[in-house]
N, C-alpha and C. Protein backbone atom coordinates (compact mmCIF):
# COMPACT_ATOMS: atom_id res chain seq x y z
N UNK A 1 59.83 106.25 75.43
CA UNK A 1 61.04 106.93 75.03
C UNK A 1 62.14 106.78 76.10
N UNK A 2 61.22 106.87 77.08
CA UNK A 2 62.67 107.47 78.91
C UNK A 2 63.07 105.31 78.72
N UNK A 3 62.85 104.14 78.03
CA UNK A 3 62.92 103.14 78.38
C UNK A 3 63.89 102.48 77.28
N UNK A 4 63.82 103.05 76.08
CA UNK A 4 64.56 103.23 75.54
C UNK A 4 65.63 103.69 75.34
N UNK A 5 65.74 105.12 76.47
CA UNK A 5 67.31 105.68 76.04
C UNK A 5 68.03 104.66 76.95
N UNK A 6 66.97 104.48 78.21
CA UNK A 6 68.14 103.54 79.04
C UNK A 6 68.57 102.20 78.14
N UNK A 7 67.42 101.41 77.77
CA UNK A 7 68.10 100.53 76.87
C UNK A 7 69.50 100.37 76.18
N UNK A 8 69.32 101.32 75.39
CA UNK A 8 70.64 101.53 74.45
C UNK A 8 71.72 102.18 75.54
N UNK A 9 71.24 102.54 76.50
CA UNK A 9 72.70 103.04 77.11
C UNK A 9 73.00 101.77 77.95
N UNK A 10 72.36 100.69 78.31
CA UNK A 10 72.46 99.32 78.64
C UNK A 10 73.39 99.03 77.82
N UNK A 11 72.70 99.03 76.81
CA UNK A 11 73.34 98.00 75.49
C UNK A 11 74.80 98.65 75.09
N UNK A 12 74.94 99.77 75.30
CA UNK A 12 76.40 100.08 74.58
C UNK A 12 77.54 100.15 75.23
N UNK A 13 76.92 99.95 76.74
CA UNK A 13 78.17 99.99 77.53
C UNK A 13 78.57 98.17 77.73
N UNK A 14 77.08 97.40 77.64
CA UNK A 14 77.99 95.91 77.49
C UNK A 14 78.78 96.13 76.20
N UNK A 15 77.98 96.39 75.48
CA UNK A 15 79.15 96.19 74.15
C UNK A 15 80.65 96.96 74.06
N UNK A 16 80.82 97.39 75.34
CA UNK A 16 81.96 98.37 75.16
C UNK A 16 82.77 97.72 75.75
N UNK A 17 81.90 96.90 76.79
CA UNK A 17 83.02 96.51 77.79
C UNK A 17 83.60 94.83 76.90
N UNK A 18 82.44 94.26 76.32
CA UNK A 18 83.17 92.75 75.09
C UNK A 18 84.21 93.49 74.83
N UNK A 19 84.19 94.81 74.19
CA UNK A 19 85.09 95.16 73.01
C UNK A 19 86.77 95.31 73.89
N UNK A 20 86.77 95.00 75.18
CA UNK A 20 88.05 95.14 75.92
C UNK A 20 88.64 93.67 75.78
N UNK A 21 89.69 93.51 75.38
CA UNK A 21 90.38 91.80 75.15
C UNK A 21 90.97 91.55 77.01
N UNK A 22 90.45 90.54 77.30
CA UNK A 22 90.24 89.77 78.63
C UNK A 22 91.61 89.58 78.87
N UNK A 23 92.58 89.88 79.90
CA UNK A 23 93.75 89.00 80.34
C UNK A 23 93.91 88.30 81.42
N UNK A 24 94.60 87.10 80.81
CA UNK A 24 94.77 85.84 82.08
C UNK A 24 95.54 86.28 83.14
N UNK A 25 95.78 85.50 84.32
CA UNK A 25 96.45 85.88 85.13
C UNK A 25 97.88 85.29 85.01
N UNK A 26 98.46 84.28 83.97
CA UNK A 26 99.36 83.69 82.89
C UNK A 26 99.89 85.01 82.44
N UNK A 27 99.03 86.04 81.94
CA UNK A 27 99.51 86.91 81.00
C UNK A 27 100.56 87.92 81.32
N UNK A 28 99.71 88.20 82.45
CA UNK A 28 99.91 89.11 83.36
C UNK A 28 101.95 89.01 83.41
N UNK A 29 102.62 88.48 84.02
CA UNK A 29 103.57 88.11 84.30
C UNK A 29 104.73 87.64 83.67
N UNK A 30 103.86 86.96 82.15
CA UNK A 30 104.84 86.15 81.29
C UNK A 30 105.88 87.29 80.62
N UNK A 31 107.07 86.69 80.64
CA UNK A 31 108.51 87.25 80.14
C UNK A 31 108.78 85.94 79.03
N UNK A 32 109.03 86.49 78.03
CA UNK A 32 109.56 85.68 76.82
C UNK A 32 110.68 84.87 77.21
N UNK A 33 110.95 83.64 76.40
CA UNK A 33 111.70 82.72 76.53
C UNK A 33 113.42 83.59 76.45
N UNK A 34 114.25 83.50 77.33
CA UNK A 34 115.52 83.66 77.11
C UNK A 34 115.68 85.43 77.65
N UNK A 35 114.94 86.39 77.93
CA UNK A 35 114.53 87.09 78.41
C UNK A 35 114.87 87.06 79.77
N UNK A 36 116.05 87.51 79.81
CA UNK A 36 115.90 88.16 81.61
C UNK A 36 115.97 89.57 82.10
N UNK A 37 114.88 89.63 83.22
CA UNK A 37 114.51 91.20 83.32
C UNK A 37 115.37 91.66 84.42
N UNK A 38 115.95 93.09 84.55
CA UNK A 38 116.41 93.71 85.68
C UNK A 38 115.77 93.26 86.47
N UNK A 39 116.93 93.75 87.93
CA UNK A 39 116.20 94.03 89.04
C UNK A 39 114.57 94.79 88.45
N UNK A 40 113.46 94.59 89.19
CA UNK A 40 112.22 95.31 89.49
C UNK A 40 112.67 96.92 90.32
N UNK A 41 111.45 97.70 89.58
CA UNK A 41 112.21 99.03 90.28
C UNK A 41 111.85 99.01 92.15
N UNK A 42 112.11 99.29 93.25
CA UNK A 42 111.91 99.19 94.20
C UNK A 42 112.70 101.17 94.85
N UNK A 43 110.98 101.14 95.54
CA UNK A 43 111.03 102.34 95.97
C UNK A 43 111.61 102.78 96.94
N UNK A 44 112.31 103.69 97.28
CA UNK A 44 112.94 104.16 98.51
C UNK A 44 112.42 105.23 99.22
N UNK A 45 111.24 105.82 98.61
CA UNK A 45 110.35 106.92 99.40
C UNK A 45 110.88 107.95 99.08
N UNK A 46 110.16 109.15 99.94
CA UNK A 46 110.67 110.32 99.68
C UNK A 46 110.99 110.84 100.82
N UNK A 47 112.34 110.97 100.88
CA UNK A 47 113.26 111.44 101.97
C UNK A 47 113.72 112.93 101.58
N UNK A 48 113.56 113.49 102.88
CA UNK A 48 113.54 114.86 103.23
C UNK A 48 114.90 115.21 102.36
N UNK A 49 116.13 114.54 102.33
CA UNK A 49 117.33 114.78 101.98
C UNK A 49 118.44 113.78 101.63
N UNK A 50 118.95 113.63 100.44
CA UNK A 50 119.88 112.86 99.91
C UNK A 50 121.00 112.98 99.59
N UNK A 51 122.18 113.10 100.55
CA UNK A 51 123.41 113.52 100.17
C UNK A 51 124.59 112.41 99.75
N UNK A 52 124.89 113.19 98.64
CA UNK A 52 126.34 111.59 98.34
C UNK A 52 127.33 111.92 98.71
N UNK A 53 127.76 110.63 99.71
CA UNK A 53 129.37 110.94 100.72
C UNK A 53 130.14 110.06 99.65
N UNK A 54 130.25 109.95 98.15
CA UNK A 54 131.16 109.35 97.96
C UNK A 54 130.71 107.47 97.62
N UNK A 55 130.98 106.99 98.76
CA UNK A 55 130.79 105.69 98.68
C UNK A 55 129.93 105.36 99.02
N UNK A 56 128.85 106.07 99.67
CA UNK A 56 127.51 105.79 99.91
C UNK A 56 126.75 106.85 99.78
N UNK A 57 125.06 106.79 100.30
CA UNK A 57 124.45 107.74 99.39
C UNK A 57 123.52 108.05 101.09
N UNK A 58 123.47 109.05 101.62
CA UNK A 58 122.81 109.54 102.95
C UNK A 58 121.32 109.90 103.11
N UNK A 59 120.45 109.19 102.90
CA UNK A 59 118.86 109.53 102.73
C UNK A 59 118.60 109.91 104.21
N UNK A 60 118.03 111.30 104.25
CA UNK A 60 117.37 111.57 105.73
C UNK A 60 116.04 111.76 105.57
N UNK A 61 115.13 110.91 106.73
CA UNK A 61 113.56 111.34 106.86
C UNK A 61 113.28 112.06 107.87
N UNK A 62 111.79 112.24 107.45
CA UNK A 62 111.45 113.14 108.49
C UNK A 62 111.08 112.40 109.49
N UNK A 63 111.40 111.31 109.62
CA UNK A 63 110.51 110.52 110.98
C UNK A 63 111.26 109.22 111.20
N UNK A 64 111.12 108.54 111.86
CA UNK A 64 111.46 107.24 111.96
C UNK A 64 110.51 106.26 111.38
N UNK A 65 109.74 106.53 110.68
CA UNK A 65 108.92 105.58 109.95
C UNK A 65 109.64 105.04 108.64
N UNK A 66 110.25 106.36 108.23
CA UNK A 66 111.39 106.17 107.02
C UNK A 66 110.27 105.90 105.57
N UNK A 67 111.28 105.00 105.34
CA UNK A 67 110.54 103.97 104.22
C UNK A 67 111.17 102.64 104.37
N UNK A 68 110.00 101.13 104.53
CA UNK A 68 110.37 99.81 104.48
C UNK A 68 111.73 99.93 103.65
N UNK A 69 111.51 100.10 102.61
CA UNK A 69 112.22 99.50 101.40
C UNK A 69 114.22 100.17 101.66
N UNK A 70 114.07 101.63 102.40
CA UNK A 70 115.24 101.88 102.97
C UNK A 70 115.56 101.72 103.87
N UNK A 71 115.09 102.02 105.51
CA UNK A 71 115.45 101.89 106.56
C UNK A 71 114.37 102.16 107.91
N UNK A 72 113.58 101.11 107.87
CA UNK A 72 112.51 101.30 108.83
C UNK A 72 112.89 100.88 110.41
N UNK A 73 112.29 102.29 110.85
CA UNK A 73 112.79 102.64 112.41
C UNK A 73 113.86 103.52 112.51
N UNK A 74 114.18 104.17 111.27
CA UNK A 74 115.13 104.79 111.82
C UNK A 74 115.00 106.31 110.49
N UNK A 75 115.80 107.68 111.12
CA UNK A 75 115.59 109.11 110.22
C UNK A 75 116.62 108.94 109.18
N UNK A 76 117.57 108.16 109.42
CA UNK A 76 118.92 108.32 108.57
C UNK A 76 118.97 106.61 107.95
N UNK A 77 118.91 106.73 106.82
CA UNK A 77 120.33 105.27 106.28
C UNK A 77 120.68 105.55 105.55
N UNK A 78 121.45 104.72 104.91
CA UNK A 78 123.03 104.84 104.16
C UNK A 78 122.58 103.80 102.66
N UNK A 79 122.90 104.03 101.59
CA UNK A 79 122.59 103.17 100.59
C UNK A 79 124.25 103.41 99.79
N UNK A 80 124.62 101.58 100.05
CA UNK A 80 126.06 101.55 99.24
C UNK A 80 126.18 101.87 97.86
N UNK A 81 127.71 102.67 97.84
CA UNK A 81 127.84 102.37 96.75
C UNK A 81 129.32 102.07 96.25
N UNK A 82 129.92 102.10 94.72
CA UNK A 82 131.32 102.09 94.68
C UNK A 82 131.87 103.83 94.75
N UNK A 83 132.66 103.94 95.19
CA UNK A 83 133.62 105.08 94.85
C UNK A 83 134.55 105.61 96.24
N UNK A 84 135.44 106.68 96.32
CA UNK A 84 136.01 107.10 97.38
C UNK A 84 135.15 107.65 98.35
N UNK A 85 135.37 108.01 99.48
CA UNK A 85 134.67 108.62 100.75
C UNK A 85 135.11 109.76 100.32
N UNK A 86 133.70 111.34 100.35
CA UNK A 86 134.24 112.53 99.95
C UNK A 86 133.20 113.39 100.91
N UNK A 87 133.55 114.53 100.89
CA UNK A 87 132.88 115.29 101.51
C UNK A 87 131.19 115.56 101.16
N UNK A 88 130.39 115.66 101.93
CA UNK A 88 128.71 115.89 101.63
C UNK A 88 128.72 116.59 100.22
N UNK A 89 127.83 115.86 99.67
CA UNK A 89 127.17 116.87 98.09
C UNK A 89 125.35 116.53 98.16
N UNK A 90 124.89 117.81 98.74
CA UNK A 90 123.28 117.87 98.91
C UNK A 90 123.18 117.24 97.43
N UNK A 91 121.83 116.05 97.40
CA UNK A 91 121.31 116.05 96.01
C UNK A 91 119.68 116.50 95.88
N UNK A 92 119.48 117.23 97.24
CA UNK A 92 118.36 117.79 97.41
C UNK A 92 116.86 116.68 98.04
N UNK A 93 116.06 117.64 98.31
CA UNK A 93 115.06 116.72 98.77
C UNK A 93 113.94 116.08 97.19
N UNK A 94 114.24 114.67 96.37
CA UNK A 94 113.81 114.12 95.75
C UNK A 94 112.15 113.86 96.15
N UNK A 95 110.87 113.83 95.08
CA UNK A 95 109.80 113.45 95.61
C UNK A 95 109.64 111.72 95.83
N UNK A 96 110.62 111.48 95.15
CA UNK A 96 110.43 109.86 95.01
C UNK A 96 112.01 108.97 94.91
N UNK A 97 112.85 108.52 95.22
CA UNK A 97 113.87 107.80 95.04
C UNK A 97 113.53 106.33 94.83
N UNK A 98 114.03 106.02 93.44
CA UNK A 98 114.01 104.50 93.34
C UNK A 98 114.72 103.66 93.05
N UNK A 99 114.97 102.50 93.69
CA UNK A 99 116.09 101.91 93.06
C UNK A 99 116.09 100.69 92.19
N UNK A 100 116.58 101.02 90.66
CA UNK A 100 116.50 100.30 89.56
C UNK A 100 117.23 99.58 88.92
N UNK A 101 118.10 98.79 90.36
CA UNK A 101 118.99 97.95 89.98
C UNK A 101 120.45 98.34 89.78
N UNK A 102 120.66 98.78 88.16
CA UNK A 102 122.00 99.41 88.52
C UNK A 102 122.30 101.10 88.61
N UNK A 103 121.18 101.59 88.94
CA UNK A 103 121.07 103.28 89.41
C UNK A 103 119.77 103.38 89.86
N UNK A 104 120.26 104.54 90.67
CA UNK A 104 118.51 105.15 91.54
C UNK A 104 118.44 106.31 91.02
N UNK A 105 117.22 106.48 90.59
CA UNK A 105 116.37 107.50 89.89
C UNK A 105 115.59 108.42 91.14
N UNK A 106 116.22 109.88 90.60
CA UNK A 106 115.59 110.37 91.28
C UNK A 106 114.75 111.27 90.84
N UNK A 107 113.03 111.75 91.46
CA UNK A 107 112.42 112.24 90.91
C UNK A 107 111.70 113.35 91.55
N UNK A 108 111.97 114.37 90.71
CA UNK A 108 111.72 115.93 91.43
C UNK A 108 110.33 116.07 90.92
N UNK A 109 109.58 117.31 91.98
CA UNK A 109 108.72 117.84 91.19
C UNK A 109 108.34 119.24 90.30
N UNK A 110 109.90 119.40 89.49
CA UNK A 110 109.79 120.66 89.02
C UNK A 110 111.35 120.11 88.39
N UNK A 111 111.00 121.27 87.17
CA UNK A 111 112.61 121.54 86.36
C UNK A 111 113.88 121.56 87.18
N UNK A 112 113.50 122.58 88.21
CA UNK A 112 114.32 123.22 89.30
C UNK A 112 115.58 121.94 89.69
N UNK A 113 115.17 120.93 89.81
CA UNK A 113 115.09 119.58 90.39
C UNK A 113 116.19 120.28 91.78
N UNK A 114 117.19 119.80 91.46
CA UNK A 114 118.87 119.94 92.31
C UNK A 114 119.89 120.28 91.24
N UNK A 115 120.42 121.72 91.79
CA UNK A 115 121.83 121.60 90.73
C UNK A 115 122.78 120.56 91.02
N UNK A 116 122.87 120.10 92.12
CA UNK A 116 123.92 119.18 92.44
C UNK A 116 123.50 117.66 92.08
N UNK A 117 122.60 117.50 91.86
CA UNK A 117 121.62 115.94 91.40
C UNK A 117 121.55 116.29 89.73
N UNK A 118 120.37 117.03 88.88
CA UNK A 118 120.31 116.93 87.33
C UNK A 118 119.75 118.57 87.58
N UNK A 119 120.18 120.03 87.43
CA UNK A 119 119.35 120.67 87.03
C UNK A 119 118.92 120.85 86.01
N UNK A 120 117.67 121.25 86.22
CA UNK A 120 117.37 121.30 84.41
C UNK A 120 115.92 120.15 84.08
N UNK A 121 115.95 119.44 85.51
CA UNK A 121 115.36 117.97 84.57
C UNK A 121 114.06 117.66 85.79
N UNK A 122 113.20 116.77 85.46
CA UNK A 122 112.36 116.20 86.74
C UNK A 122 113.08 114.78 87.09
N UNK A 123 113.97 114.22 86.18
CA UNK A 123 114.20 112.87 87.11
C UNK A 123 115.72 113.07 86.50
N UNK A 124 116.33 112.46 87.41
CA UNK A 124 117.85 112.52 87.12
C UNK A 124 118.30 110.76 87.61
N UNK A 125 119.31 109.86 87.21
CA UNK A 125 119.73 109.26 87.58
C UNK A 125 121.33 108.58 88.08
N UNK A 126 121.17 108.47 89.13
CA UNK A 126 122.48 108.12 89.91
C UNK A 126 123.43 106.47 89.78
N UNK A 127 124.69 106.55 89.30
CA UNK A 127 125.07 105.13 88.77
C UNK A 127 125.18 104.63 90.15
N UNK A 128 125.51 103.31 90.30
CA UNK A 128 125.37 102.35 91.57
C UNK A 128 127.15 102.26 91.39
C-alpha cells in the first residue's frame, strides 16, 4: 500500500510538470515585428525623501550607498527634468521609485501615500 501511494504521487507530479508548456530562451525576449518597446522600467530605490524643485526632482538616502541606478556614493542626487526652478514640494518618502521612461512611478506602502505626490493611492506617477 505505503509503495503505492508513493508511486502515484511519483507519477502525478511528472505528469504535472509535462503538463507545463517548455519556453525557449528565443521566447523569452522576442518582441513582434514592428513593435518598439519603451524605455525598460529601471529602479531608483527607495530613498528616504523625494522633493520636486521644479526642474529637477531631489532623492535623499539614508546612506551613501544610495542606489546604482540613481547616484552611487553619494545621500543626495538630482533627477532632470522639464519645468521652472520652484521652491521644495516634499513628495514624501516613496517605498520604491522607478523610472519608466517618460515618468517615474512612485510607490507607497499604504493609501496614505503623500498628499503632495497622489493621496489617496499606492502608486502615483510623475511626468518627465
Amino acid at each position: 500500500m505505503q509503495f503505492t501511494t508513493a508511486f502515484l504521487a511519483v507519477l502525478s507530479a511528472a505528469m504535472a510538470v509535462s503538463a507545463v508548456p517548455s519556453i525557449t530562451a528565443g521566447e523569452i525576449d522576442a518582441t513582434p515585428e514592428g513593435v518598439e518597446l519603451e524605455k525598460r522600467e529601471v529602479s531608483l530605490g527607495n530613498p528616504d525623501l523625494v522633493v520636486d524643485q521644479g526642474n529637477r526632482y531631489k532623492l535623499n538616502f539614508g546612506s551613501t550607498n544610495g542606489h546604482n541606478n540613481a547616484c552611487p556614493g553619494h545621500y543626495i542626487c538630482y533627477v532632470p527634468k522639464n519645468g521652472q526652478q520652484h521652491g521644495d514640494v516634499s513628495l514624501g518618502n516613496p517605498d520604491n521609485m522607478v523610472d519608466e521612461g517618460n515618468r517615474y512611478r512612485l510607490n507607497f506602502g499604504s493609501t496614505r501615500g503623500h498628499p503632495n505626490a497622489c493621496d489617496g493611492h499606492y502608486v502615483c506617477y510623475l511626468p518627465k
